[in-house]
N, C-alpha and C. Protein backbone atom coordinates (compact mmCIF):
# COMPACT_ATOMS: atom_id res chain seq x y z
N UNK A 1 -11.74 -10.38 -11.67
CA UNK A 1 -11.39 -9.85 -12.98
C UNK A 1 -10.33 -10.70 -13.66
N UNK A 2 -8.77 -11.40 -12.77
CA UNK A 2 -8.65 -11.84 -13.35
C UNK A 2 -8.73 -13.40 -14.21
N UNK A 3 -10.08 -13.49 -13.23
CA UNK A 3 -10.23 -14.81 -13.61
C UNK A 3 -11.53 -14.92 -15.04
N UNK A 4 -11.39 -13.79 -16.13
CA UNK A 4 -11.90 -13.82 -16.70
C UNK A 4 -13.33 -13.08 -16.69
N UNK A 5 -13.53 -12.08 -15.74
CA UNK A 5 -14.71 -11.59 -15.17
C UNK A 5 -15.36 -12.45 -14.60
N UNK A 6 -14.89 -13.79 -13.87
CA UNK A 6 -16.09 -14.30 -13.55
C UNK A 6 -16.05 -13.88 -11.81
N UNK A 7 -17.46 -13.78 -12.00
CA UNK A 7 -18.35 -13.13 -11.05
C UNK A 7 -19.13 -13.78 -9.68
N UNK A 8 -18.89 -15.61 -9.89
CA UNK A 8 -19.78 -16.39 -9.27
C UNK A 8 -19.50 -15.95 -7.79
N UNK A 9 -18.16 -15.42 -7.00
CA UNK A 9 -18.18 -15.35 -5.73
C UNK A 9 -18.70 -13.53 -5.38
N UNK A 10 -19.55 -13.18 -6.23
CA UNK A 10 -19.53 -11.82 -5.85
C UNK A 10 -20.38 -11.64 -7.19
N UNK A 11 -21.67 -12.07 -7.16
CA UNK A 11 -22.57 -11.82 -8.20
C UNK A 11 -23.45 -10.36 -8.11
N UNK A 12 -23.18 -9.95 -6.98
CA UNK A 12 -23.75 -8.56 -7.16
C UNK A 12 -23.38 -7.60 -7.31
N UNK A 13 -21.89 -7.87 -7.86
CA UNK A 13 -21.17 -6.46 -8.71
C UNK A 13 -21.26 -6.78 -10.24
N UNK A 14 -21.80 -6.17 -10.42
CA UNK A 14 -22.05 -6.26 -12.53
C UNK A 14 -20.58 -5.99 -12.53
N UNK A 15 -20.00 -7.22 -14.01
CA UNK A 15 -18.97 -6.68 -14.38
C UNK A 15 -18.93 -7.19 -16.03
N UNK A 16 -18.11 -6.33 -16.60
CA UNK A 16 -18.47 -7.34 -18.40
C UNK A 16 -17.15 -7.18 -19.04
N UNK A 17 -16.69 -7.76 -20.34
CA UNK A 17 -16.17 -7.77 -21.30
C UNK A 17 -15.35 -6.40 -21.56
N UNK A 18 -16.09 -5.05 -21.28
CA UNK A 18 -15.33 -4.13 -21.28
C UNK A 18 -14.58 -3.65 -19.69
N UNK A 19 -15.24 -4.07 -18.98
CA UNK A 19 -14.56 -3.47 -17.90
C UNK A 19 -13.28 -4.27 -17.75
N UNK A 20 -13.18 -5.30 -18.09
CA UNK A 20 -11.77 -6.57 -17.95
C UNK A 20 -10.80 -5.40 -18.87
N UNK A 21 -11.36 -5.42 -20.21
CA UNK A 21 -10.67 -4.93 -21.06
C UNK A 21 -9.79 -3.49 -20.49
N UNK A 22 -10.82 -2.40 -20.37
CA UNK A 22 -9.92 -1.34 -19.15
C UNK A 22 -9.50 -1.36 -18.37
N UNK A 23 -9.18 -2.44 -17.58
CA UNK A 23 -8.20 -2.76 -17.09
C UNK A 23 -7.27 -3.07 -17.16
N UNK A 24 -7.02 -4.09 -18.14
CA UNK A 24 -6.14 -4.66 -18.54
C UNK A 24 -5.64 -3.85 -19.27
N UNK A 25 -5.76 -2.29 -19.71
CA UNK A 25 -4.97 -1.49 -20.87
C UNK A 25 -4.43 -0.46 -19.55
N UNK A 26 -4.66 -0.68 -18.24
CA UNK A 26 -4.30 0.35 -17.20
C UNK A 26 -3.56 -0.59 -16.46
N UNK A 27 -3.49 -1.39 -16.25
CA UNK A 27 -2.18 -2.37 -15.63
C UNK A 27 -0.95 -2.53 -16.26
N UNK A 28 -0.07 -2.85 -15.73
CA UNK A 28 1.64 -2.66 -16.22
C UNK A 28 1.10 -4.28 -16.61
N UNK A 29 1.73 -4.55 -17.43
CA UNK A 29 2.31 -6.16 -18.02
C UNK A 29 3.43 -6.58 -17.58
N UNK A 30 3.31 -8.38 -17.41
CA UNK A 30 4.83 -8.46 -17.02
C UNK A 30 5.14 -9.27 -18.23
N UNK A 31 4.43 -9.74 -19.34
CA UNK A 31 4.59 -10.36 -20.51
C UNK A 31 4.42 -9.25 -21.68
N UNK A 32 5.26 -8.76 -21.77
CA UNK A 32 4.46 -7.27 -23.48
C UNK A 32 5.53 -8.06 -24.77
N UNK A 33 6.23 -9.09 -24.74
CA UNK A 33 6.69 -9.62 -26.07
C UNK A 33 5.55 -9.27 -27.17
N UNK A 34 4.35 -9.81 -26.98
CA UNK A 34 3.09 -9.64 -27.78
C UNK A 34 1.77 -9.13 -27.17
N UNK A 35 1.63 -7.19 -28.00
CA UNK A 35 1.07 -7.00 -27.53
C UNK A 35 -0.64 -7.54 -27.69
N UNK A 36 -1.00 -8.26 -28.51
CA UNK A 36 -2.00 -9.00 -28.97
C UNK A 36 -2.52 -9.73 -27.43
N UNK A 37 -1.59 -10.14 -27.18
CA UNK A 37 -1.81 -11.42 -26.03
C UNK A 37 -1.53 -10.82 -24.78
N UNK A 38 -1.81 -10.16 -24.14
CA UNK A 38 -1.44 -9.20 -22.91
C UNK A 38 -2.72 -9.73 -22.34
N UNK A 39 -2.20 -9.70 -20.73
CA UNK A 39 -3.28 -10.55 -19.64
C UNK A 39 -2.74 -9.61 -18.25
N UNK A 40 -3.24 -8.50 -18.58
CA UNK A 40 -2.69 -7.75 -16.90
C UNK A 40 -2.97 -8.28 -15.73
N UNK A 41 -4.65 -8.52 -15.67
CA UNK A 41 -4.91 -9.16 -14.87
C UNK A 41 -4.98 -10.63 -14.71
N UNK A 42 -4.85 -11.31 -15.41
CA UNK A 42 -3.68 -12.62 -15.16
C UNK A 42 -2.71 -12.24 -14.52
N UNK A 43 -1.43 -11.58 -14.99
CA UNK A 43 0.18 -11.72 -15.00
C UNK A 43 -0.46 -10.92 -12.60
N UNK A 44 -1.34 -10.35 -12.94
CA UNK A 44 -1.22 -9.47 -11.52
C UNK A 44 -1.77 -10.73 -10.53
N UNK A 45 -2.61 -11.64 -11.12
CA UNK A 45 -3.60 -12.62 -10.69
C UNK A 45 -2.18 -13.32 -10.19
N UNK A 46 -1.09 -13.89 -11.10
CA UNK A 46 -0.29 -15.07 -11.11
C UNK A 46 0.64 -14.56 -10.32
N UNK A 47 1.02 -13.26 -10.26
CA UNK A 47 2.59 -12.44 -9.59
C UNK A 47 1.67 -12.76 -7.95
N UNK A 48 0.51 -12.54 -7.51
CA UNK A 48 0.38 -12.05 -5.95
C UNK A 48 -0.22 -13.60 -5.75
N UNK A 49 -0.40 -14.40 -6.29
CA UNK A 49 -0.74 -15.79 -5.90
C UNK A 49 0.56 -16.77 -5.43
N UNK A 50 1.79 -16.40 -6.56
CA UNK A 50 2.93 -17.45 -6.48
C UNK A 50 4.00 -17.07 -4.91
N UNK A 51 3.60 -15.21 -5.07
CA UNK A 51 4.20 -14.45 -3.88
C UNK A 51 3.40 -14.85 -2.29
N UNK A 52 2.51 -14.81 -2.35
CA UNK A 52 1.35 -15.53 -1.30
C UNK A 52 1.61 -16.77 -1.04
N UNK A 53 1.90 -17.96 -2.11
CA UNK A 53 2.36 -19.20 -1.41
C UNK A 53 3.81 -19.29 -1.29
N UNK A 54 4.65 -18.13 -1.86
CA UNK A 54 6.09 -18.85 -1.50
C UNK A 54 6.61 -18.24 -0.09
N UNK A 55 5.71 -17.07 0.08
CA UNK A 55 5.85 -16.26 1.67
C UNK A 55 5.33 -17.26 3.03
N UNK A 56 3.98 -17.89 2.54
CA UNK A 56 3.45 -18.61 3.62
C UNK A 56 3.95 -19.47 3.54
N UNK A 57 4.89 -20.47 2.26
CA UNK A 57 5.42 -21.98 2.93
C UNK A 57 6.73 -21.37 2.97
N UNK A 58 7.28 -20.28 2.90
CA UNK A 58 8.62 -20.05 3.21
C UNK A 58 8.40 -19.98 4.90
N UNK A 59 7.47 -19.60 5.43
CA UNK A 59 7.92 -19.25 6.72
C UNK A 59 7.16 -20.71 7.60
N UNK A 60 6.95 -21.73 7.05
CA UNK A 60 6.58 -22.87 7.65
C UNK A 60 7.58 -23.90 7.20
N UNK A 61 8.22 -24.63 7.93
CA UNK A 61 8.96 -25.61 7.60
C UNK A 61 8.75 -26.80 7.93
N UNK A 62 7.15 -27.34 7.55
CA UNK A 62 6.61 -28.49 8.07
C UNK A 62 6.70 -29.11 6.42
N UNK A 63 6.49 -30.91 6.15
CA UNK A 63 6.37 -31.33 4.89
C UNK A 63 4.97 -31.28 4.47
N UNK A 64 4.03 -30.35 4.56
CA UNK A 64 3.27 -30.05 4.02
C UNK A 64 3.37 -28.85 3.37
N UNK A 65 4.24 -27.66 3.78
CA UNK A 65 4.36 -26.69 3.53
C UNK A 65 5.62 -26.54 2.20
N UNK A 66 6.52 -27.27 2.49
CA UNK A 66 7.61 -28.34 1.07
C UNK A 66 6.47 -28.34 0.22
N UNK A 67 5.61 -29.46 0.20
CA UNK A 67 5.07 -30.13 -0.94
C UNK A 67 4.14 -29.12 -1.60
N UNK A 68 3.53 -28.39 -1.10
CA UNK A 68 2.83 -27.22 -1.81
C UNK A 68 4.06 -26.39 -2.57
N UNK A 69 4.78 -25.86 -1.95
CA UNK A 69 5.87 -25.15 -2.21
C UNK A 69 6.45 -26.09 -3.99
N UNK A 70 6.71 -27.10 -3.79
CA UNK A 70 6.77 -27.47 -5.13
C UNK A 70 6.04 -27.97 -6.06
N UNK A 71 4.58 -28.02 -5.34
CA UNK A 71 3.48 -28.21 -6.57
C UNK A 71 3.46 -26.58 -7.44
N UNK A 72 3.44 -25.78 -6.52
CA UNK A 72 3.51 -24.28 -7.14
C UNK A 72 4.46 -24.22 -8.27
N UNK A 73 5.63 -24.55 -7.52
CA UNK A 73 6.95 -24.16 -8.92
C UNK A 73 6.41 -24.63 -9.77
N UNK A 74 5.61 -25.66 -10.15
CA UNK A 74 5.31 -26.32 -10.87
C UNK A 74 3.85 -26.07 -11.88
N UNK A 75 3.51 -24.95 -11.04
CA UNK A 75 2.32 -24.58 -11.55
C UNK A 75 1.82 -24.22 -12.47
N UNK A 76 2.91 -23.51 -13.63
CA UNK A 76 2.36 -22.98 -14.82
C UNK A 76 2.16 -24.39 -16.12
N UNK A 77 3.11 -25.21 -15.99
CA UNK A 77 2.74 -26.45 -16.78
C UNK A 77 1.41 -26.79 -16.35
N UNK A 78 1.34 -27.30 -15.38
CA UNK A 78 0.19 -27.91 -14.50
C UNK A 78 -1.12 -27.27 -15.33
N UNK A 79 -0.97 -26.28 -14.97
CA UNK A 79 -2.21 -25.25 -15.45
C UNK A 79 -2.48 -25.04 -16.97
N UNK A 80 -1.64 -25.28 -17.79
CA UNK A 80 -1.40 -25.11 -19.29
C UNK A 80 -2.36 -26.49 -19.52
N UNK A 81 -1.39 -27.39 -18.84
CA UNK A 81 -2.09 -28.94 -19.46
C UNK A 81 -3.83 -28.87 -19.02
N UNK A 82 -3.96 -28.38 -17.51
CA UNK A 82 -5.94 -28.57 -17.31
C UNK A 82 -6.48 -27.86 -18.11
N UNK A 83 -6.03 -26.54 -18.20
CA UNK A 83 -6.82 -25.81 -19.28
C UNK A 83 -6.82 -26.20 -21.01
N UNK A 84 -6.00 -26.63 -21.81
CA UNK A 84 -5.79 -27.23 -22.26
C UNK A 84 -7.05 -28.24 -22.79
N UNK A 85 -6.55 -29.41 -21.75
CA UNK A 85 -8.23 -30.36 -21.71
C UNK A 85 -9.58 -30.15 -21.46
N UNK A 86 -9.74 -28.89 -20.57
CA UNK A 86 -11.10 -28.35 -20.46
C UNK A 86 -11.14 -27.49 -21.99
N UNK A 87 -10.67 -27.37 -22.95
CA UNK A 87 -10.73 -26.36 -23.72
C UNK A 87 -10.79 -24.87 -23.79
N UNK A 88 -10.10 -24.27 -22.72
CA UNK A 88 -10.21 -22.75 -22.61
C UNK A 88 -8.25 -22.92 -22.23
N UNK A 89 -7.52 -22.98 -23.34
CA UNK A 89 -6.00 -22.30 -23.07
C UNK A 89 -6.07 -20.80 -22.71
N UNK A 90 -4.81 -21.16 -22.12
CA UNK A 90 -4.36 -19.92 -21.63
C UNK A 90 -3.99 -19.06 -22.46
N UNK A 91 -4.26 -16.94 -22.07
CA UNK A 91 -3.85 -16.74 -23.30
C UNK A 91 -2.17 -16.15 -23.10
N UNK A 92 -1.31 -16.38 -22.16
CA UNK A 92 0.20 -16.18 -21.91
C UNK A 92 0.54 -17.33 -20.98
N UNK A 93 1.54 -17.40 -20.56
CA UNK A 93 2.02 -18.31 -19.70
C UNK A 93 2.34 -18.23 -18.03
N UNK A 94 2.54 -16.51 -18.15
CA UNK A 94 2.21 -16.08 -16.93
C UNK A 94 3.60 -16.43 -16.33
N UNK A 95 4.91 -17.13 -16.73
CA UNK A 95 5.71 -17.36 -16.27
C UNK A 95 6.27 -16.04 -15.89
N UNK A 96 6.38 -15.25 -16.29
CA UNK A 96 7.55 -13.75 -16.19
C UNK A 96 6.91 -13.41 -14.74
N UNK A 97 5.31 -13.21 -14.35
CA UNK A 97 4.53 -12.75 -13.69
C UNK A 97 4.95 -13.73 -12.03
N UNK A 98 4.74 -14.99 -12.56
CA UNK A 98 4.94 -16.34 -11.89
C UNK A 98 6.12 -16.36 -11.40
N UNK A 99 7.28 -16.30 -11.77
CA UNK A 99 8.60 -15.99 -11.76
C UNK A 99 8.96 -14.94 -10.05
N UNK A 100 8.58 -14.00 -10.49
CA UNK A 100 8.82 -12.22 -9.96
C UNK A 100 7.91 -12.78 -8.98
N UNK A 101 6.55 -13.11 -8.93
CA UNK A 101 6.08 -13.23 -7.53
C UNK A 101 6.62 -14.43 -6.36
N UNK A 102 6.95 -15.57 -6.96
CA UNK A 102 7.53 -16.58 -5.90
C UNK A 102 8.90 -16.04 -5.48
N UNK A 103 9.92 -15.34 -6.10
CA UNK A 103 10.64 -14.18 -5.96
C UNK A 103 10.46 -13.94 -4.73
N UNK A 104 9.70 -12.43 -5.04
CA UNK A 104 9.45 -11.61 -4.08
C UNK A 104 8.66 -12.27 -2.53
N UNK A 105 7.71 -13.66 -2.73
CA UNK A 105 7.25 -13.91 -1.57
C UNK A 105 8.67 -14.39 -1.20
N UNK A 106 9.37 -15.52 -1.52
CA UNK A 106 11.11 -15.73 -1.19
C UNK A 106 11.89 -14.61 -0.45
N UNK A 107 11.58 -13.42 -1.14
CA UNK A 107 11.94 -11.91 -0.38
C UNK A 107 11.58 -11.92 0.65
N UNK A 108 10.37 -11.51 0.43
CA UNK A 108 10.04 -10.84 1.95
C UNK A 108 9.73 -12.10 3.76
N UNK A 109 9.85 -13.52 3.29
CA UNK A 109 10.25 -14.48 3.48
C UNK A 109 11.32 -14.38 4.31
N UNK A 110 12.32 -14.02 3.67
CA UNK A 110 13.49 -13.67 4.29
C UNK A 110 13.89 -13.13 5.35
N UNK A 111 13.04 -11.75 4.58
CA UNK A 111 13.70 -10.72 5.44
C UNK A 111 12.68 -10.93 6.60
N UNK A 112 11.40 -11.60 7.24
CA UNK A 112 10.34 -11.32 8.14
C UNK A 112 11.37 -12.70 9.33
N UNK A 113 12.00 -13.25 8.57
CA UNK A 113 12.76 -14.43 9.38
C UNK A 113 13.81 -13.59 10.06
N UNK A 114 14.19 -12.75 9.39
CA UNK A 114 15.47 -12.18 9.93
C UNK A 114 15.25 -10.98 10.73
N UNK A 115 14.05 -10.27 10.93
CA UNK A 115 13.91 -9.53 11.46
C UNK A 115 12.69 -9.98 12.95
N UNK A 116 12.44 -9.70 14.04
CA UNK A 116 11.67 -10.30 15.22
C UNK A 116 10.47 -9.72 14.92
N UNK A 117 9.55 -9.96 14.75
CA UNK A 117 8.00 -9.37 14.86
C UNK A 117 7.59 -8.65 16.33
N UNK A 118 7.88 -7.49 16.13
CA UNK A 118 7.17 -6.84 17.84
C UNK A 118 5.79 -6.53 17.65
């Protein structure tokens, strides 16, 4: 859903234009400056993606796990400029969303270091 409804990894759930849309009016926003341009499922797409890689290279300290770690920070330019040249811009920036999730993977990061896994 939030990749625009597309469907290619899971073509046998019908999904369309309105179902994105009800969703996106039942998800919290992490961008509402303009409500015109609201992307729930983006901002939810971008918050559990940036949290997912900053948790898994937070808890690896190999230089592969670095260099992802800062292609990510880096990710919302990155992504502005491909889309951009393919001609489908983005319709927010997803930074607020982007932000709060490398955050929180940083969080819980933390605290899974500091606490022993039984």
């Amino acid at each position: 859903m939030a990749r625009g409804y597309d469907s290619r990894a899971y073509p046998e759930i019908p999904l369309s234009i309105g179902d994105l849309r009800r969703w996106d009016s039942a998800v919290a926003q992490f961008e509402a400056k303009d409500p015109n341009k609201s992307d729930g499922p983006g901002d939810t797409y971008y918050f559990w993606t940036h949290c997912y890689v900053a948790l898994i290279t937070s808890l690896s300290k190999n230089f592969s796990a670095k260099a992802i770690r800062l292609l990510f920070s880096q990710g919302i330019p990155i992504m502005r400029v491909v889309r951009k040249l393919v001609g489908d811009e983005m319709v927010t920036t997803h930074k607020e969303a982007s932000t709060m999730g490398r955050k929180a993977g940083f969080m819980l990061a933390k605290l899974l270091d500091e606490k022993p896994i039984s």
